[in-house]
C-alpha atoms as a PDB file:
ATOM      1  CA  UNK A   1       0.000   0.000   0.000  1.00  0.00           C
ATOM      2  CA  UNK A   2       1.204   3.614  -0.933  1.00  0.00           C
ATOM      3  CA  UNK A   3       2.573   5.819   1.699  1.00  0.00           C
ATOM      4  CA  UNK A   4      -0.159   8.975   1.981  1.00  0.00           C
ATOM      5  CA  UNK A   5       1.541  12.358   2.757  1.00  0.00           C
ATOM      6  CA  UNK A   6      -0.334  15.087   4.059  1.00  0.00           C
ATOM      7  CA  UNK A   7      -0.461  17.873   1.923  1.00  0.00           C
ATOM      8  CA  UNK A   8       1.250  21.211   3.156  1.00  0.00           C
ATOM      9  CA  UNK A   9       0.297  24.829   2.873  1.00  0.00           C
ATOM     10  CA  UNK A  10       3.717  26.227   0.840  1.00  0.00           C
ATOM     11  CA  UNK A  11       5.041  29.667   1.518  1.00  0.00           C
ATOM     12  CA  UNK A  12       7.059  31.030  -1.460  1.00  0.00           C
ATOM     13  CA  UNK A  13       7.783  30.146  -4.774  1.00  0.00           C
ATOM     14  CA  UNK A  14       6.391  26.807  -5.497  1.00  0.00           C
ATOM     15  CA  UNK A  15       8.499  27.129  -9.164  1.00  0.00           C
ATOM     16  CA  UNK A  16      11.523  27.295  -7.415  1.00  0.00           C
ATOM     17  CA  UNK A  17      10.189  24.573  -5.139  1.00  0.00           C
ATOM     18  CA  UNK A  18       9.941  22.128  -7.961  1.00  0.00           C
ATOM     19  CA  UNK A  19      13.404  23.559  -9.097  1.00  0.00           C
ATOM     20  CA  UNK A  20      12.151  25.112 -12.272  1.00  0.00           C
ATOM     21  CA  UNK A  21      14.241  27.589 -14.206  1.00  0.00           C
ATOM     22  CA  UNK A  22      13.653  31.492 -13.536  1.00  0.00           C
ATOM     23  CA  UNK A  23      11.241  30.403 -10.746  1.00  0.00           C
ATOM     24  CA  UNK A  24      10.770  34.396  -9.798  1.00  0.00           C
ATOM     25  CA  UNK A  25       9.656  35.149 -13.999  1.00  0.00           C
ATOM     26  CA  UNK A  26       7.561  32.113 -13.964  1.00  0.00           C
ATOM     27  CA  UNK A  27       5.814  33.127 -10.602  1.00  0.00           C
ATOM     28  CA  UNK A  28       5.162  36.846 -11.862  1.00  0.00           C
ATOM     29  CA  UNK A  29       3.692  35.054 -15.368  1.00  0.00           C
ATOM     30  CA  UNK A  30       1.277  33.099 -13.504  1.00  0.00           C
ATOM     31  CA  UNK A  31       0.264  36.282 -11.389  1.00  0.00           C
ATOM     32  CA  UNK A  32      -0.467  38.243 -14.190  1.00  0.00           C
ATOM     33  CA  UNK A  33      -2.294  35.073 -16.075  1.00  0.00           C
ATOM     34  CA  UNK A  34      -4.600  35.027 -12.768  1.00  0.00           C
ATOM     35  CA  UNK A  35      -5.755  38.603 -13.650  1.00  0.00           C
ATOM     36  CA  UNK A  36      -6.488  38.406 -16.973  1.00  0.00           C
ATOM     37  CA  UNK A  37      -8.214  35.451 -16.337  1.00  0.00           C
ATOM     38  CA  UNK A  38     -10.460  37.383 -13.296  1.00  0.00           C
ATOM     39  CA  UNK A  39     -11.135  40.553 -15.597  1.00  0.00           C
ATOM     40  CA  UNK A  40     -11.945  37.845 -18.818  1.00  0.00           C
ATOM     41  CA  UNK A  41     -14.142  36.073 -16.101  1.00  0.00           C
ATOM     42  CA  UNK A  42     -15.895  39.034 -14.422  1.00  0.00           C
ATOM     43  CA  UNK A  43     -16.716  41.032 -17.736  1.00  0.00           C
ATOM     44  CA  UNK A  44     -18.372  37.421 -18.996  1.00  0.00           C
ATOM     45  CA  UNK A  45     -16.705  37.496 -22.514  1.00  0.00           C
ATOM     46  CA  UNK A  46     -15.870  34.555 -24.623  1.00  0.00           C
ATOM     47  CA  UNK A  47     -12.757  33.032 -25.277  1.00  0.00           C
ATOM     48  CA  UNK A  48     -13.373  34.782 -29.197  1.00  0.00           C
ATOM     49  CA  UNK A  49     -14.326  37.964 -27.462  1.00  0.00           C
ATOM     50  CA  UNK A  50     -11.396  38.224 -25.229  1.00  0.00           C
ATOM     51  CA  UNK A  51      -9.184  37.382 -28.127  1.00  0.00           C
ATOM     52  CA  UNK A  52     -10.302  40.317 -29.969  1.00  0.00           C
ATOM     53  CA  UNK A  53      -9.920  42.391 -27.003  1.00  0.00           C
ATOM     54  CA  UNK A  54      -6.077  40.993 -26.546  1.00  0.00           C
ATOM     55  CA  UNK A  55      -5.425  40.822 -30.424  1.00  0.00           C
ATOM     56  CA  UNK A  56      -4.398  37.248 -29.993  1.00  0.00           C
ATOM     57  CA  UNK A  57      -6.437  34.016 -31.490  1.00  0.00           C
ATOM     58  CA  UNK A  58      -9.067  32.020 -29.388  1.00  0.00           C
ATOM     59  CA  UNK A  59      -6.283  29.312 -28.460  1.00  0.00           C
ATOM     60  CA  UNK A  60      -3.980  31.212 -27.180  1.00  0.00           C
ATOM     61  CA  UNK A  61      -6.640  32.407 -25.150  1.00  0.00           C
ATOM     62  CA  UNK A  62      -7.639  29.132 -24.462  1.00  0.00           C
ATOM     63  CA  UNK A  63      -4.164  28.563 -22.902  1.00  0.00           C
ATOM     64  CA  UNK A  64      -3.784  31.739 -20.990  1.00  0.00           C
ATOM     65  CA  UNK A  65      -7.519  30.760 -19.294  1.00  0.00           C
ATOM     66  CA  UNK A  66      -5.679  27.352 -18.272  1.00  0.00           C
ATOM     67  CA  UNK A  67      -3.120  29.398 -16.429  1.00  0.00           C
ATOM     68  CA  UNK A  68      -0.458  28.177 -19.746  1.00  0.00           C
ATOM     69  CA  UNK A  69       1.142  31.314 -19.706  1.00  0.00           C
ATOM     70  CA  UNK A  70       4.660  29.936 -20.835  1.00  0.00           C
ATOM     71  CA  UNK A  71       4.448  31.223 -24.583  1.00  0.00           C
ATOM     72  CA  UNK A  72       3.983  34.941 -23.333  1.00  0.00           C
ATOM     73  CA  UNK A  73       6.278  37.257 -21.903  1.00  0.00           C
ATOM     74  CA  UNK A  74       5.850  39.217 -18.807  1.00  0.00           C
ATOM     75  CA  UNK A  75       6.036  42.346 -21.093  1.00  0.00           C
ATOM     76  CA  UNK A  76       3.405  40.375 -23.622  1.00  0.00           C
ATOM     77  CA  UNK A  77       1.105  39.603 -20.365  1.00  0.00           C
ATOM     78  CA  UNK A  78       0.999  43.341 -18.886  1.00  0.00           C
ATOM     79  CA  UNK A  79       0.176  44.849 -22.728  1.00  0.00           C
ATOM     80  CA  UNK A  80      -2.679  42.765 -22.647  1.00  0.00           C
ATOM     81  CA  UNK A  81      -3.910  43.802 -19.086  1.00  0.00           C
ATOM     82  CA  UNK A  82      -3.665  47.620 -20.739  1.00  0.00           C
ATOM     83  CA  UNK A  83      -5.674  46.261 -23.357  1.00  0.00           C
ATOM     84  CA  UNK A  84      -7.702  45.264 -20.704  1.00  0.00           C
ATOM     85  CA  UNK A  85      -8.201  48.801 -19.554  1.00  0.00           C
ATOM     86  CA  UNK A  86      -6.273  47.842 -16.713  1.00  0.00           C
ATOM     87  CA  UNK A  87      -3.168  50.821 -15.421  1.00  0.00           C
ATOM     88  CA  UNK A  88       0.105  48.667 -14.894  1.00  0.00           C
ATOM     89  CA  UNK A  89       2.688  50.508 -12.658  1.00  0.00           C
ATOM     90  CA  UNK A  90       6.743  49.064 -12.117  1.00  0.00           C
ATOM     91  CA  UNK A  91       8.468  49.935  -8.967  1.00  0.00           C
ATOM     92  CA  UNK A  92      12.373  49.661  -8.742  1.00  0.00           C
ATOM     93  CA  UNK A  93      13.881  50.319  -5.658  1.00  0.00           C
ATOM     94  CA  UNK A  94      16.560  48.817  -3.805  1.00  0.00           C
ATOM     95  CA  UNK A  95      16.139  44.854  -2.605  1.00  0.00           C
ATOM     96  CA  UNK A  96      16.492  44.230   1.214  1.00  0.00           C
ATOM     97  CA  UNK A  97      18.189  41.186   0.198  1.00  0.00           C
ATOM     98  CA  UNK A  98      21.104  40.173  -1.927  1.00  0.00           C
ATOM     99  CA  UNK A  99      18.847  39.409  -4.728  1.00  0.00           C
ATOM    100  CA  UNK A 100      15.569  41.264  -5.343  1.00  0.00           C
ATOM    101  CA  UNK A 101      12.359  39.649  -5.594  1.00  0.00           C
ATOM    102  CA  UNK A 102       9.566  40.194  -8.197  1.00  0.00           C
ATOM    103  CA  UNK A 103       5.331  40.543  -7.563  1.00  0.00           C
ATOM    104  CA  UNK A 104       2.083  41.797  -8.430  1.00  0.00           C
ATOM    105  CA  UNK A 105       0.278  44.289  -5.939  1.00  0.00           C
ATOM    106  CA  UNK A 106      -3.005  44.252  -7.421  1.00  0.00           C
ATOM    107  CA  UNK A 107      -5.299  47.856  -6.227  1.00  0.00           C
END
């Protein structure tokens, strides 16, 4: 009989977790997939409708509602938030670390 682990609560990167490459770009990705999927969600559009919206075809939309951001960049994902008629804002300032960290403050 298989061993049963409990499942855990992670804190962090769960990319770099699973030792994936750039885990800090793949976590931003996948924050700024999450809110174009809850504006496509909460405006009700289709996947055709969004797709006009973004520019892109209904696939690709397809993918990006599946949280498949990996064939976007982070630059690719924030233009279509604009299109989105959302206001996208970068802060640089100095890391309290050796290494800064990247994330999405949604207001």
């Amino acid at each position: 009989m298989a061993k049963r682990t409990k499942p855990q609560i992670g804190r962090g990167n769960v990319f770099a977790a699973l030792g994936l490459p750039n885990p800090g770009q793949e976590l931003l990705k996948a924050q700024l997939t999450l809110q174009i999927y809850k504006i496509i969600k909460d405006r009700k559009l289709t996947q055709a409708q969004a797709g006009e919206v973004l520019g892109i075809k209904q696939p690709h939309v397809s993918a990006l509602m599946r949280n498949r951001a990996g064939t976007f960049s982070v630059g690719r994902l924030m233009a279509f938030l604009t299109a989105l008629g959302q206001d996208v804002r970068i802060t640089v300032k100095p890391a309290k670390k050796r290494q800064g960290e990247m994330e999405v403050v949604m207001g």
